[in-house]
PDB file of N, CA and C in Angstrom:
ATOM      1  N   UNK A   1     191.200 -46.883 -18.185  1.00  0.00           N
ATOM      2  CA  UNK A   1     189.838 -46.725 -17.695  1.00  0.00           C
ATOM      3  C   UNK A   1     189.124 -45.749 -18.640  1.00  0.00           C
ATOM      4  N   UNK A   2     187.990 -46.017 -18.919  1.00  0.00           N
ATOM      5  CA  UNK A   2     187.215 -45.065 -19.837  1.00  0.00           C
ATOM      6  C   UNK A   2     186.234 -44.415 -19.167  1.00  0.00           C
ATOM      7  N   UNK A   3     185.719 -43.378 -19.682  1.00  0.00           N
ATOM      8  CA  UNK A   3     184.397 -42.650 -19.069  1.00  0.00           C
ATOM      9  C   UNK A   3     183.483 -42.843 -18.235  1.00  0.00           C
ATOM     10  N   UNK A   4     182.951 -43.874 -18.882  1.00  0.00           N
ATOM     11  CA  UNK A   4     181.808 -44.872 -18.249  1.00  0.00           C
ATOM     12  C   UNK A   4     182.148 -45.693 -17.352  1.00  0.00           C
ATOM     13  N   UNK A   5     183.420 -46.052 -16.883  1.00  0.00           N
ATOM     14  CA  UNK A   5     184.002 -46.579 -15.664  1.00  0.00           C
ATOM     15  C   UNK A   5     184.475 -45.595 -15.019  1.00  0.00           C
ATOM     16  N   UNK A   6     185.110 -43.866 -14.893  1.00  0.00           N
ATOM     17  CA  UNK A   6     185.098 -43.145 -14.443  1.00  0.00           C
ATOM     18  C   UNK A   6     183.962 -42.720 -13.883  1.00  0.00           C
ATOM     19  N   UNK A   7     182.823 -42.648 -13.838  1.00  0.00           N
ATOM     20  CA  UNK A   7     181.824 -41.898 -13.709  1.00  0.00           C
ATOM     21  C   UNK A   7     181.390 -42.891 -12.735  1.00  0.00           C
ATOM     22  N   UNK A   8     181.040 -44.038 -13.234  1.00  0.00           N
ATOM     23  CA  UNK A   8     180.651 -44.735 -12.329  1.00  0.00           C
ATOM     24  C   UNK A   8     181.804 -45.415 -10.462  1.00  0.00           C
ATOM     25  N   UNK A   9     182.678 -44.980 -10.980  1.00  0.00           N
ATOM     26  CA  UNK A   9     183.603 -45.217  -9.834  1.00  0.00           C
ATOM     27  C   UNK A   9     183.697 -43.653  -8.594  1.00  0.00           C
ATOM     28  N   UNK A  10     183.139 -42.865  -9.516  1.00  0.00           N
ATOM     29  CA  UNK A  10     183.118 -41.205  -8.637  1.00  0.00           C
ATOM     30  C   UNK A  10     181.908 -41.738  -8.175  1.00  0.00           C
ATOM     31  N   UNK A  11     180.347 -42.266  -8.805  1.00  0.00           N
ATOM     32  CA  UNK A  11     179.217 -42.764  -7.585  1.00  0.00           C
ATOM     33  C   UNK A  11     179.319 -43.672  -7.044  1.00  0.00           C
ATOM     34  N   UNK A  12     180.327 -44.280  -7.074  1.00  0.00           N
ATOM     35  CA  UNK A  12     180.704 -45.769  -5.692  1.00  0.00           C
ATOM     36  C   UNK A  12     180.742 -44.577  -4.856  1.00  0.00           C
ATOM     37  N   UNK A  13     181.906 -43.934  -4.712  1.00  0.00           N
ATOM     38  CA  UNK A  13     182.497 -42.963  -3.812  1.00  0.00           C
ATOM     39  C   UNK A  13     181.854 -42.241  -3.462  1.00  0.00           C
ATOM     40  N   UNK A  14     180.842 -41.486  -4.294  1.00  0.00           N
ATOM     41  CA  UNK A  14     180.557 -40.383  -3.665  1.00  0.00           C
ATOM     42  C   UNK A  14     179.124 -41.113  -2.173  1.00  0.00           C
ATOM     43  N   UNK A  15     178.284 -41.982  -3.058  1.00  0.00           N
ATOM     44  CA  UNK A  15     177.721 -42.916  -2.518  1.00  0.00           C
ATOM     45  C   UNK A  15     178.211 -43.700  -1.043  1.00  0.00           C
ATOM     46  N   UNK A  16     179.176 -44.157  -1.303  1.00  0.00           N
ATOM     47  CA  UNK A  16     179.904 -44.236  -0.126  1.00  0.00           C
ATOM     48  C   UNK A  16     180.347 -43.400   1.188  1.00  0.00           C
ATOM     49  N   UNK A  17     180.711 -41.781   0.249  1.00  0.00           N
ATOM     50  CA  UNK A  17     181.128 -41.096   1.575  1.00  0.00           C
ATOM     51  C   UNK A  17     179.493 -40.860   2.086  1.00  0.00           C
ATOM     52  N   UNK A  18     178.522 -40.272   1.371  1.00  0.00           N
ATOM     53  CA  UNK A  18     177.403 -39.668   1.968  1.00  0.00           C
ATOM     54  C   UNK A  18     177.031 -41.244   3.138  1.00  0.00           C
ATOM     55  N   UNK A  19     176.918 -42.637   2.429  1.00  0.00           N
ATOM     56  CA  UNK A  19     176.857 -43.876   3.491  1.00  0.00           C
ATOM     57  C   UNK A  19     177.473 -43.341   5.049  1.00  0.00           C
ATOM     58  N   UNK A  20     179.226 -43.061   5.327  1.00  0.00           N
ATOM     59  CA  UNK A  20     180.170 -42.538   6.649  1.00  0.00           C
ATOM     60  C   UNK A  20     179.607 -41.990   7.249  1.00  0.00           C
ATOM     61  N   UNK A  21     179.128 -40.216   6.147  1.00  0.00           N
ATOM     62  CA  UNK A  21     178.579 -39.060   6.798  1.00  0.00           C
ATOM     63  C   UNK A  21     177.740 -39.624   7.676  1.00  0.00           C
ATOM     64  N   UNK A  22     176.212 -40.413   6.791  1.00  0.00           N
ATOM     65  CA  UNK A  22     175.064 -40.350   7.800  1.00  0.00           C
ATOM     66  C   UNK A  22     175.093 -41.041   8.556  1.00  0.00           C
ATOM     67  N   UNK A  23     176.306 -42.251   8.922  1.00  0.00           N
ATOM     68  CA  UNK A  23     175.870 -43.297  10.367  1.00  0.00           C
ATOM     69  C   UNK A  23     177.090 -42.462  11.098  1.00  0.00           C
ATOM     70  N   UNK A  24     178.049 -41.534  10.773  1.00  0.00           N
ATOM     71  CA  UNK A  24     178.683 -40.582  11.675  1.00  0.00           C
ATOM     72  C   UNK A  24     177.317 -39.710  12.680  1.00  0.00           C
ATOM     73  N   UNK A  25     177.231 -39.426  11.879  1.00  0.00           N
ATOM     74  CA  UNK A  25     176.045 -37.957  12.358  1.00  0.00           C
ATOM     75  C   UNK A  25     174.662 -39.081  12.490  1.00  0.00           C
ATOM     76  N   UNK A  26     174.368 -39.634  12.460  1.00  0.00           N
ATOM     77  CA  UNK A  26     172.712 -40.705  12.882  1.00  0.00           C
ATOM     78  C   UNK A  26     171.530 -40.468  12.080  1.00  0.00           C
ATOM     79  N   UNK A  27     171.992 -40.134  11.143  1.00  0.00           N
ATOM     80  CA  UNK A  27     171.192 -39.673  10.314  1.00  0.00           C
ATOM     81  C   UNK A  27     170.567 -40.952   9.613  1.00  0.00           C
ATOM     82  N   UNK A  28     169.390 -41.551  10.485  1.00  0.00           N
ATOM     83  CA  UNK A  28     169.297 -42.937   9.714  1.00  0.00           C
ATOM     84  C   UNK A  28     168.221 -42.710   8.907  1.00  0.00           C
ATOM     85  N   UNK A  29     167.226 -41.534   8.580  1.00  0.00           N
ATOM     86  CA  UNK A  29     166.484 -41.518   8.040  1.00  0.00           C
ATOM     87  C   UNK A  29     166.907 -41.373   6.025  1.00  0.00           C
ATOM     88  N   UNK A  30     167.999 -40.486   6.074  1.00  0.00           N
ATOM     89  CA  UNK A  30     168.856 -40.426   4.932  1.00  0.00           C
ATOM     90  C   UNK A  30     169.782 -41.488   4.692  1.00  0.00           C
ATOM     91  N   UNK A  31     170.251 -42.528   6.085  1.00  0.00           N
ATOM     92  CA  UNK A  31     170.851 -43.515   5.154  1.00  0.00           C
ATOM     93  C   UNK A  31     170.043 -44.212   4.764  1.00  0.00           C
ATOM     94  N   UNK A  32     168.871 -44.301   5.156  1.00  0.00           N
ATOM     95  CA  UNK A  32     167.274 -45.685   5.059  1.00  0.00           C
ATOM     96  C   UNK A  32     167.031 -45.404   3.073  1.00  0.00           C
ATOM     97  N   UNK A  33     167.701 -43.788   2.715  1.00  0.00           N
ATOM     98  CA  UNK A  33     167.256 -43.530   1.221  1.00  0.00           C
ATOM     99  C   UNK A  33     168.323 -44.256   0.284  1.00  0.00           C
ATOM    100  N   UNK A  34     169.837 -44.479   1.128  1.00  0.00           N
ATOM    101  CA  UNK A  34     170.893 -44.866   0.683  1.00  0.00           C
ATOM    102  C   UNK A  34     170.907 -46.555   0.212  1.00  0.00           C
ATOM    103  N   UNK A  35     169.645 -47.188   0.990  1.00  0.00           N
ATOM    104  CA  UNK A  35     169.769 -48.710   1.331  1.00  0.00           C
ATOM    105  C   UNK A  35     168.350 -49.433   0.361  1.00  0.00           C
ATOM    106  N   UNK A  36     168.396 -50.640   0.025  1.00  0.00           N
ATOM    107  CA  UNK A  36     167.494 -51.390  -0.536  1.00  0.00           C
ATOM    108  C   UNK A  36     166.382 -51.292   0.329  1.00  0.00           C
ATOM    109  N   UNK A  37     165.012 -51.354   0.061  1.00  0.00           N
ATOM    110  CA  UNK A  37     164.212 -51.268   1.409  1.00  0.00           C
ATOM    111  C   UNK A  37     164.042 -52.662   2.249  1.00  0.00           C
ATOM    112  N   UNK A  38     164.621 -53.689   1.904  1.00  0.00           N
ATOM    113  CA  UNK A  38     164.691 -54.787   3.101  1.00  0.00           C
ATOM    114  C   UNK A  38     166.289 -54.990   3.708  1.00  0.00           C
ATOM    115  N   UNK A  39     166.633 -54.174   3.445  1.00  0.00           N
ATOM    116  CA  UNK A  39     168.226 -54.077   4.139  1.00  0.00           C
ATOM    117  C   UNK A  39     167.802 -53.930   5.541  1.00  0.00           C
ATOM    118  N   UNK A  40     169.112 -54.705   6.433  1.00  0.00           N
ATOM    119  CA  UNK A  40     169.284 -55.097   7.820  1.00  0.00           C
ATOM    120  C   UNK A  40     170.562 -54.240   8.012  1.00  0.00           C
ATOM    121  N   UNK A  41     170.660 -53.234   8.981  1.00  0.00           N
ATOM    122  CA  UNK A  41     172.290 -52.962   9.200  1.00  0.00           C
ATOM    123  C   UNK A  41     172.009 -53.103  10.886  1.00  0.00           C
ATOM    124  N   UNK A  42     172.875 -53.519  11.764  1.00  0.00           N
ATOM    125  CA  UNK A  42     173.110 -53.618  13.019  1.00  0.00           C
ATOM    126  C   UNK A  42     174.677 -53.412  13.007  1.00  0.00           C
ATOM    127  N   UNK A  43     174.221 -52.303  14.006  1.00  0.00           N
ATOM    128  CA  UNK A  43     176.029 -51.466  14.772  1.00  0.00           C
ATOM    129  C   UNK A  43     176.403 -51.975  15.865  1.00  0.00           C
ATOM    130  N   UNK A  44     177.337 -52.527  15.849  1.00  0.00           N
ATOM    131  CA  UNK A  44     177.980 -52.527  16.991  1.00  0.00           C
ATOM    132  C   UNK A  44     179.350 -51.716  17.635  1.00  0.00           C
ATOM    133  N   UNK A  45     179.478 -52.124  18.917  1.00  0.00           N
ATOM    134  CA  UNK A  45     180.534 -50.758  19.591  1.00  0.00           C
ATOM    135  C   UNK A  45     181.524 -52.514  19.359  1.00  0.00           C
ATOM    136  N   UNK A  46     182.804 -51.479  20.076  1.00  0.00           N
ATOM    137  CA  UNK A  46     183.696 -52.320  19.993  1.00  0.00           C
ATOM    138  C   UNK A  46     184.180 -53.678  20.845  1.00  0.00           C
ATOM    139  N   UNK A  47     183.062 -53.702  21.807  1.00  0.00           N
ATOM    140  CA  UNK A  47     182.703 -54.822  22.646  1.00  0.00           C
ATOM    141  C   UNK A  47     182.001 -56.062  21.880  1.00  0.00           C
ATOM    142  N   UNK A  48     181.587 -55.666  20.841  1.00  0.00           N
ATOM    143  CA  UNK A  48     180.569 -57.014  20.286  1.00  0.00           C
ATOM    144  C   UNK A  48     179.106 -56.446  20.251  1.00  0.00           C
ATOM    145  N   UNK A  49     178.481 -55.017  21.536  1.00  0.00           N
ATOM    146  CA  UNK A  49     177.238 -55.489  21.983  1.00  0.00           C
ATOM    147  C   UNK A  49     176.679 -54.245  20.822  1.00  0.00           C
ATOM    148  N   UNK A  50     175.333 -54.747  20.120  1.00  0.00           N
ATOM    149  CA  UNK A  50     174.424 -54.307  19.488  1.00  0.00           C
ATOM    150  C   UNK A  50     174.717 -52.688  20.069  1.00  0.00           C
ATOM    151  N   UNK A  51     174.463 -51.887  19.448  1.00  0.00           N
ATOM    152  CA  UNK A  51     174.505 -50.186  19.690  1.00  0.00           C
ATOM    153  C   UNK A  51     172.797 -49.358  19.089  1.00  0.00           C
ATOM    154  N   UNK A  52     172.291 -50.062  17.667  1.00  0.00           N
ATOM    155  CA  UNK A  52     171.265 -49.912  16.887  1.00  0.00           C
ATOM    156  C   UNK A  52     171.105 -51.154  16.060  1.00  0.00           C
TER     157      UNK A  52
END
């Protein structure tokens, strides 16, 4: 692996954890900065039923 695939594999990740953090904590206004602006996310609980 070289540099330029290092670097870019630490902002998958890091990208990713801050993604956990903010739908842990509801922070949807900071994940809304994380997302394309016509992105759709719907949560569900472990029943199936819509949550957000």
């Amino acid at each position: 692996m070289n540099i330029e695939q290092l670097v870019a594999s630490e902002a998958i990740c890091t990208t990713k954890a801050r993604y956990c953090h903010f739908i842990d904590l509801k922070r949807w206004d900071d994940l809304r900065q994380l997302c394309v602006p016509d992105a759709r996310l719907t949560f569900r609980g472990i029943d199936g039923q819509v949550l957000y």
